[in-house]
N, C-alpha and C. Protein backbone atom coordinates (compact mmCIF):
# COMPACT_ATOMS: atom_id res chain seq x y z
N UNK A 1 0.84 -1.18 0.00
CA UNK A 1 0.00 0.00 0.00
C UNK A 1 0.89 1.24 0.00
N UNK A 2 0.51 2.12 -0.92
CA UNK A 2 1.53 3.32 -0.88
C UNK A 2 0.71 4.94 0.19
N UNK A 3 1.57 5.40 0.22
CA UNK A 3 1.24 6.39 0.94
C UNK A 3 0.67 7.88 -0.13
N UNK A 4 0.02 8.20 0.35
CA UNK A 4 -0.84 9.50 -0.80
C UNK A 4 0.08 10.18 0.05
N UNK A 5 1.07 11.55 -1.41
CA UNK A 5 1.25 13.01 -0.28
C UNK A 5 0.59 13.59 -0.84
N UNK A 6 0.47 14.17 1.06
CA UNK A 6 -0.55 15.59 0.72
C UNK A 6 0.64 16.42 0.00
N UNK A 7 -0.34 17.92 -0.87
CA UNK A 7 0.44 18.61 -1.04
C UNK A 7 0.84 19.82 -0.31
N UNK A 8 2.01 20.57 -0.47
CA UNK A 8 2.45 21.04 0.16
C UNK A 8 1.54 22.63 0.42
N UNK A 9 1.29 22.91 1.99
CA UNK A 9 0.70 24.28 2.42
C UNK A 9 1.45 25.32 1.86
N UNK A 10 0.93 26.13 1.75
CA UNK A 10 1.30 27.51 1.11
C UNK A 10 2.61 28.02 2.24
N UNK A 11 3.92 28.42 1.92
CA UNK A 11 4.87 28.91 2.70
C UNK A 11 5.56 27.64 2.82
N UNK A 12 5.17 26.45 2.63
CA UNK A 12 6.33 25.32 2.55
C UNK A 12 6.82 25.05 1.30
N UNK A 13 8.13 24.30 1.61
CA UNK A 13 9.39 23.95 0.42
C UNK A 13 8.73 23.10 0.02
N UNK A 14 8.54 22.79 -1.28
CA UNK A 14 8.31 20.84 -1.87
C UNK A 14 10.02 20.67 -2.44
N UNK A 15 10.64 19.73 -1.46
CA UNK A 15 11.86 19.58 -1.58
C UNK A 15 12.37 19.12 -2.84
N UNK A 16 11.11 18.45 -2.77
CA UNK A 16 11.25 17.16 -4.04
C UNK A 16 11.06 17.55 -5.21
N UNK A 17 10.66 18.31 -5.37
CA UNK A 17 10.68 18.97 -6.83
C UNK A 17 12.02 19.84 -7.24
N UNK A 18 12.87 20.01 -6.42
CA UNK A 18 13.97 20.30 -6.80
C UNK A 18 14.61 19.56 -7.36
N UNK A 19 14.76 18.18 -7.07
CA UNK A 19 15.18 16.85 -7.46
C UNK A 19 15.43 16.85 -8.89
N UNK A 20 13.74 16.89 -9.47
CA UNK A 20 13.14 17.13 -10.70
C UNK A 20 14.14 17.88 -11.78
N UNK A 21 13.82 19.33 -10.89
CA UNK A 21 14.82 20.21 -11.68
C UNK A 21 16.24 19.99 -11.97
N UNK A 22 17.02 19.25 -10.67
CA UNK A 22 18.63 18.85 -10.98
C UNK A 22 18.63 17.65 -12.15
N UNK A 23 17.59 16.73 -12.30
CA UNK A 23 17.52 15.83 -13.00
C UNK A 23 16.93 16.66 -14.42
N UNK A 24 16.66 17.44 -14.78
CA UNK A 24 16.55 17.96 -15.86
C UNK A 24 17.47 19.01 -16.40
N UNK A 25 18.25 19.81 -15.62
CA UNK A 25 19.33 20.33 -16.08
C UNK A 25 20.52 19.15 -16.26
N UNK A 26 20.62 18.03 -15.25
CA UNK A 26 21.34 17.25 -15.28
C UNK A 26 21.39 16.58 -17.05
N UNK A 27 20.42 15.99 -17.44
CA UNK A 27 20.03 15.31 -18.61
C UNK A 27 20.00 16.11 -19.71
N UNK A 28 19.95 17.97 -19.87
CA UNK A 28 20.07 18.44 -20.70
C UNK A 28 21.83 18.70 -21.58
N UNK A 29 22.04 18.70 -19.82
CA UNK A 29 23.77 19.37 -19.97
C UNK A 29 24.92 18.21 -20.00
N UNK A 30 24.16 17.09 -19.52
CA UNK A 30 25.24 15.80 -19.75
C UNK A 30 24.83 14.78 -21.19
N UNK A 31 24.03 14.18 -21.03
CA UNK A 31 23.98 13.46 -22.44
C UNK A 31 23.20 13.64 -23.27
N UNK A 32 22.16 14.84 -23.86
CA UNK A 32 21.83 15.57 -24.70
C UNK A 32 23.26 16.79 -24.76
N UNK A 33 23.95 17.48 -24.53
CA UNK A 33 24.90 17.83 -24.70
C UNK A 33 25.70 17.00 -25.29
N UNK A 34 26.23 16.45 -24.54
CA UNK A 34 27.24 15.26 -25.04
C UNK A 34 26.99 14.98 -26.78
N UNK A 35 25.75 14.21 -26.59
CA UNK A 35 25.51 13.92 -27.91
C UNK A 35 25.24 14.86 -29.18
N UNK A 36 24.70 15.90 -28.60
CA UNK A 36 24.54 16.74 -30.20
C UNK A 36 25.84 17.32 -29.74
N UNK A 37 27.08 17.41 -29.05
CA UNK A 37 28.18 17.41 -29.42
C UNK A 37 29.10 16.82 -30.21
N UNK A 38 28.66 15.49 -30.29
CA UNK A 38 29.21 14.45 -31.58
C UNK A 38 28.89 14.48 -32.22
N UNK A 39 27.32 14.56 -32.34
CA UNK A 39 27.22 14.94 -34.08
C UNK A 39 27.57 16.06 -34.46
N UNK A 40 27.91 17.16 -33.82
CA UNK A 40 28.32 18.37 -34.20
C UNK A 40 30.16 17.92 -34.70
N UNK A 41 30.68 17.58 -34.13
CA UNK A 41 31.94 17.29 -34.34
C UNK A 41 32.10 16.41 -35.54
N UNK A 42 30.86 15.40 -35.82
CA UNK A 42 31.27 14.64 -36.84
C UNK A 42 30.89 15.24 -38.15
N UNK A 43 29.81 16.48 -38.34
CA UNK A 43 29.50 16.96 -38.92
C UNK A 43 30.31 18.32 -39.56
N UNK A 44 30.54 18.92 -38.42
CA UNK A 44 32.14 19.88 -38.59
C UNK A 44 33.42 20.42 -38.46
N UNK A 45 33.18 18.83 -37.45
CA UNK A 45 34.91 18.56 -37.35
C UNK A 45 34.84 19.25 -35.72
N UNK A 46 36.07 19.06 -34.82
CA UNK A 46 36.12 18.74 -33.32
C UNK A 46 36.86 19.65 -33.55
N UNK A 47 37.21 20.68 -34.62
CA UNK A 47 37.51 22.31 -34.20
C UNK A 47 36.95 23.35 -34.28
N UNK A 48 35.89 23.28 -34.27
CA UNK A 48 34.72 24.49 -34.01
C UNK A 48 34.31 23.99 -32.93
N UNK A 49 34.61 23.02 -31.94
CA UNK A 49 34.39 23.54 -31.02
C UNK A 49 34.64 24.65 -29.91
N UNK A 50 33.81 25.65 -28.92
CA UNK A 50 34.43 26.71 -28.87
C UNK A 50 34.60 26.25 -27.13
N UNK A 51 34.30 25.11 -26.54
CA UNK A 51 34.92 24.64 -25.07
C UNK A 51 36.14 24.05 -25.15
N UNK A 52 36.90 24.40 -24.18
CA UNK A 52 38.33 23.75 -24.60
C UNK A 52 38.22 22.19 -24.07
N UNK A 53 37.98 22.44 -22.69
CA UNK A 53 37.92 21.11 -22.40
C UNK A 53 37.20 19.91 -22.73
N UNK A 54 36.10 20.64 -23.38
CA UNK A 54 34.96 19.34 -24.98
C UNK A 54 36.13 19.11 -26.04
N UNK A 55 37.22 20.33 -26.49
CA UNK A 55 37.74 19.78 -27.63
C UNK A 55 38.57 18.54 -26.53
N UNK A 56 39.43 18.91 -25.68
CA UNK A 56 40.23 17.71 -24.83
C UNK A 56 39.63 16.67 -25.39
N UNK A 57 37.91 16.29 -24.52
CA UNK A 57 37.32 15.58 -24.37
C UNK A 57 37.14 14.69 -25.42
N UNK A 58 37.26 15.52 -26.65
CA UNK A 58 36.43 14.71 -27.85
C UNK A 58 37.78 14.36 -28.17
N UNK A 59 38.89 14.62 -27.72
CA UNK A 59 40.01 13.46 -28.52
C UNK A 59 40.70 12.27 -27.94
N UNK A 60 40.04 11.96 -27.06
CA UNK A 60 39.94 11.36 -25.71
C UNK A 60 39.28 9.94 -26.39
N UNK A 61 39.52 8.72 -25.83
CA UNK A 61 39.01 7.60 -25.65
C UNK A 61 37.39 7.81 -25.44
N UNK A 62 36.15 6.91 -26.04
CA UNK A 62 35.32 6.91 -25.40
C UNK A 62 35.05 6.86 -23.97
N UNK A 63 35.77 6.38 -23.14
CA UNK A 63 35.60 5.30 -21.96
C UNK A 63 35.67 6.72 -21.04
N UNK A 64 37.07 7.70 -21.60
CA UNK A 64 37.48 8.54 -20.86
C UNK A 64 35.85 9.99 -20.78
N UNK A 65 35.53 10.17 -21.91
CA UNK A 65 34.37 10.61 -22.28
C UNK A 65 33.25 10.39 -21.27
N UNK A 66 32.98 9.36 -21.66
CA UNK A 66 31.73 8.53 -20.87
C UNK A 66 32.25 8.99 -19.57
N UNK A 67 32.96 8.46 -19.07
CA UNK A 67 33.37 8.70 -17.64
C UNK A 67 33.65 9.89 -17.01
N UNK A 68 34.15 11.05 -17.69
CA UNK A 68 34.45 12.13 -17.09
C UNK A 68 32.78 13.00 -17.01
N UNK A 69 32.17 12.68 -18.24
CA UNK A 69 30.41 13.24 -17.83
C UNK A 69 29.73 12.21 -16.94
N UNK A 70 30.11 11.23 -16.27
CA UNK A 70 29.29 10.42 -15.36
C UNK A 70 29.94 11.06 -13.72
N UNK A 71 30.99 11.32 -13.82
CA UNK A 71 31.85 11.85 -12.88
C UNK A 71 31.57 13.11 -12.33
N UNK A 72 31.20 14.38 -13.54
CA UNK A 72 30.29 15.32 -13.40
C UNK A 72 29.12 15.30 -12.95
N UNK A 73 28.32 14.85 -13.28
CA UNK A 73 26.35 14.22 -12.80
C UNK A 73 26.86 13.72 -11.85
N UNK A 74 27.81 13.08 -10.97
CA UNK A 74 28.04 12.14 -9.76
C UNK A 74 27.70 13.32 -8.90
N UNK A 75 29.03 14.62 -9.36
CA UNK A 75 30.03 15.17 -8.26
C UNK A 75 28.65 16.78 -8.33
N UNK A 76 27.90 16.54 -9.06
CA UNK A 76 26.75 17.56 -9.10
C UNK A 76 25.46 17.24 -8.11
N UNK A 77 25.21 15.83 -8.34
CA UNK A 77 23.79 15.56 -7.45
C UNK A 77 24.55 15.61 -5.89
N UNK A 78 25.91 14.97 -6.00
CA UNK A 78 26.64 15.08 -4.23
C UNK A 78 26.38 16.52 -3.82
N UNK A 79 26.92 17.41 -4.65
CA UNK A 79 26.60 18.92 -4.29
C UNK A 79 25.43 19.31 -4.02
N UNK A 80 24.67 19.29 -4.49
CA UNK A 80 23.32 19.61 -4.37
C UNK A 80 22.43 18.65 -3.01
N UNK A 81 22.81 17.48 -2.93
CA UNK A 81 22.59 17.13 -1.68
C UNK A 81 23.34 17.24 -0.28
N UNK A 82 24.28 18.19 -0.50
CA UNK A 82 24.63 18.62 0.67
C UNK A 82 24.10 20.11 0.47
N UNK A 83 24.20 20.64 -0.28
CA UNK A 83 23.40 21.79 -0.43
C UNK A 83 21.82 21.87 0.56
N UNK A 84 21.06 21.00 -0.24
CA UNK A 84 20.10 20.48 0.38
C UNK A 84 20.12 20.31 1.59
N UNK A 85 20.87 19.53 2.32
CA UNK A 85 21.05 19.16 3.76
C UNK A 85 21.52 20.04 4.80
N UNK A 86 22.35 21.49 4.16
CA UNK A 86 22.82 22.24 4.79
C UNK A 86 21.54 23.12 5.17
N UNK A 87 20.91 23.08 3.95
CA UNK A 87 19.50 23.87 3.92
C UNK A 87 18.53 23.12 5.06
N UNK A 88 18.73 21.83 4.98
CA UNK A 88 17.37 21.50 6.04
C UNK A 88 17.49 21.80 7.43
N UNK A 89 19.46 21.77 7.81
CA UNK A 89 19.78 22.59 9.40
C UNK A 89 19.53 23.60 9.01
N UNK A 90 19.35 24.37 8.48
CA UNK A 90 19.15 26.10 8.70
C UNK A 90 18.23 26.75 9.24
N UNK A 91 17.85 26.39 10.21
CA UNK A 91 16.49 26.92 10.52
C UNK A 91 16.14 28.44 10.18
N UNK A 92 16.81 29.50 10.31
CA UNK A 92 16.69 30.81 9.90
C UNK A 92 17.10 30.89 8.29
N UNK A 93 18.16 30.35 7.64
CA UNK A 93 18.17 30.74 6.32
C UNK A 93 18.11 29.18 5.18
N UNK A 94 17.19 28.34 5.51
CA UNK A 94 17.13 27.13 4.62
C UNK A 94 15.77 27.50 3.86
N UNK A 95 15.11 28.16 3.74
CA UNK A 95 13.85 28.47 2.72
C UNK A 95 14.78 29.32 1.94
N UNK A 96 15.44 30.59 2.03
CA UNK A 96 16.09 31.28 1.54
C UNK A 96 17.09 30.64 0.40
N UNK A 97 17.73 29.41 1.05
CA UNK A 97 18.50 29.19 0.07
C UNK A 97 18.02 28.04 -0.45
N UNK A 98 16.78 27.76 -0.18
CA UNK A 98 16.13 26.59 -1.48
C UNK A 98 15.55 27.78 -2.65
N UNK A 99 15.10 28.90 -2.29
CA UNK A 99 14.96 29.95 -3.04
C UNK A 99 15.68 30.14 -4.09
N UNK A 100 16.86 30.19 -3.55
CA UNK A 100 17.92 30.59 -4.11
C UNK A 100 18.42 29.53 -5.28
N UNK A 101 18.40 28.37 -4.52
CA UNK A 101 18.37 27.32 -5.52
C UNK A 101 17.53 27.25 -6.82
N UNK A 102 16.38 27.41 -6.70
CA UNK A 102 15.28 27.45 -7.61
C UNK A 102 15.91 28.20 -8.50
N UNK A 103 16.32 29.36 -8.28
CA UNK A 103 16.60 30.63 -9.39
C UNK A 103 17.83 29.62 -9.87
N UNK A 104 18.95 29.51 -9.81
CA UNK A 104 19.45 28.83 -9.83
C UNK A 104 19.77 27.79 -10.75
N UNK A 105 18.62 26.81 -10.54
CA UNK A 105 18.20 25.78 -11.26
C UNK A 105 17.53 25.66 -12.65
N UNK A 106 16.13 26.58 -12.44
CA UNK A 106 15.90 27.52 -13.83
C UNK A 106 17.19 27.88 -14.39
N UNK A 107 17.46 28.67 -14.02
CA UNK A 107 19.05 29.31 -15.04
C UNK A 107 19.46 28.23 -15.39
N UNK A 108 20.01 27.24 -14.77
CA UNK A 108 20.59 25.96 -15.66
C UNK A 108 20.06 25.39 -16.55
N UNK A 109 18.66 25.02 -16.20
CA UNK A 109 17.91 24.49 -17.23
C UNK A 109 17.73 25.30 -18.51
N UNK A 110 17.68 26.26 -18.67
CA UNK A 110 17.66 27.66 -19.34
C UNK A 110 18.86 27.59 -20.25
N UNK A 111 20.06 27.52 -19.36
CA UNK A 111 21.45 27.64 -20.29
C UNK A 111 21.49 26.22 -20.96
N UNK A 112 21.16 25.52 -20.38
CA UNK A 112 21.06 23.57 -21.15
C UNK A 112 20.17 24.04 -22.00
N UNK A 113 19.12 24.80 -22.59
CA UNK A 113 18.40 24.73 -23.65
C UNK A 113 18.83 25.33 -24.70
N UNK A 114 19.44 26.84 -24.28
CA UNK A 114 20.54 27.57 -25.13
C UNK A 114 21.84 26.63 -25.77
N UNK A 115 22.16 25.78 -25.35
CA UNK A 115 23.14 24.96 -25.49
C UNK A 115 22.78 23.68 -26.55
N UNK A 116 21.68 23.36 -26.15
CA UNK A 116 20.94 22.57 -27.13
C UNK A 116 20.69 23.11 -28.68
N UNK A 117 19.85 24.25 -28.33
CA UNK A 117 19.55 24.88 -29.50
C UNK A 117 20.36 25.31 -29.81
N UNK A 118 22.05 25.91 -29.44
CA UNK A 118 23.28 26.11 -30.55
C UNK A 118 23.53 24.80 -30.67
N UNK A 119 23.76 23.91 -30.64
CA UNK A 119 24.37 23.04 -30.73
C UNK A 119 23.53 22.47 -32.06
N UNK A 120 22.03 21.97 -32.00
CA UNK A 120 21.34 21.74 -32.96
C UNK A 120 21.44 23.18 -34.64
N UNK A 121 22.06 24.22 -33.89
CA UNK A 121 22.36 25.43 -35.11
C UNK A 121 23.32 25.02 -35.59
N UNK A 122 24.18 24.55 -35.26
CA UNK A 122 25.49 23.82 -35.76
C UNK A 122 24.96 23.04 -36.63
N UNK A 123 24.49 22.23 -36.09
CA UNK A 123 23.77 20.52 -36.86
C UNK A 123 23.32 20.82 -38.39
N UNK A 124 22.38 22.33 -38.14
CA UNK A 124 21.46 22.96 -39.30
C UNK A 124 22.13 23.39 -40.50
N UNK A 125 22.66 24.41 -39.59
CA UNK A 125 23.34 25.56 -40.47
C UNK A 125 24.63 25.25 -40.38
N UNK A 126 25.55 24.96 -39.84
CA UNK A 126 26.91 25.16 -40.06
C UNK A 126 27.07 25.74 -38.98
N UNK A 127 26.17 27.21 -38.45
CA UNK A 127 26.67 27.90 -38.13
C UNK A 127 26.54 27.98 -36.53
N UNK A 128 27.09 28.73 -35.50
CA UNK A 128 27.05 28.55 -33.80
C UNK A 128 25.51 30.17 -33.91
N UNK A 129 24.62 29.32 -33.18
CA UNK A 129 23.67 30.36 -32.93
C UNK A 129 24.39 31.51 -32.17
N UNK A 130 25.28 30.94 -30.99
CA UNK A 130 25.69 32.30 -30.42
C UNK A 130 26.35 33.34 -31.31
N UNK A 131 26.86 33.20 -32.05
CA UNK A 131 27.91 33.61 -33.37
C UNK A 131 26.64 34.35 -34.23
N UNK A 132 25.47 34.19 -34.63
CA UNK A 132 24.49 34.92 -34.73
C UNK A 132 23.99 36.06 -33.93
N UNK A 133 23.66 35.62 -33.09
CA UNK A 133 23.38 36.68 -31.70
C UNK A 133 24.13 37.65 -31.57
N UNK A 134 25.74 37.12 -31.07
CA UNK A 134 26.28 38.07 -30.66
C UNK A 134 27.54 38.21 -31.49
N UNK A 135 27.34 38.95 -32.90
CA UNK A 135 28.30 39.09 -33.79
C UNK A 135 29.65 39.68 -33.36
């Protein structure tokens, strides 16, 4: 038998939906990144890329690849759950900085979509959307 939650009263954290959000910036910025990074590379070559440490990356062994973005998502959800935990002792400033988090989190998710969509401009056009934008 599972337990129904209630939802959360007005002025409380739903912790758990932060979760959500790290797991969706997480999945935008690690292997949807990742990947329309390879096809970007196989499509225009692994020197337009404009991260240094993606070009490293992409000349790198798969294994090393794979592993250094699993290593990232590891050493990100650890952060964020101590983040979290620091927040739940806080009695005076732990709403504040789940707040804070939120903003935060949006922005990531935000820049993982910007990232997507240059990355897919690459794919299209040739060309880096940011390189449009900001001539």
């Amino acid at each position: 038998m599972t337990r129904r939650r209630r939802p959360p009263s007005l002025g409380t954290v739903d912790r758990e939906s932060y979760w959500g959000w790290v797991a969706a910036a997480l999945f935008l910025l690690l292997p949807v990144d990742l990947l329309t990074t390879l096809l970007c590379a196989a499509v225009v070559g692994a020197d337009a890329e404009s991260n240094p440490w993606m070009v490293w990356l992409l000349t790198q062994s798969p294994t090393v690849l794979v592993a250094v973005h699993v290593a990232v998502g590891a050493t990100a959800v650890a952060g964020f759950a101590v983040y979290e935990s620091v927040s739940r002792r806080s009695e005076r400033f732990g709403d504040v900085m789940l707040h804070a988090a939120r903003v935060y989190l949006v922005l990531l998710v935000a820049v993982g979509f910007l990232v997507f969509w240059n990355n897919l401009s690459v794919l299209l056009f040739r060309r880096s959307l940011l390189a449009v934008l900001l001539p």
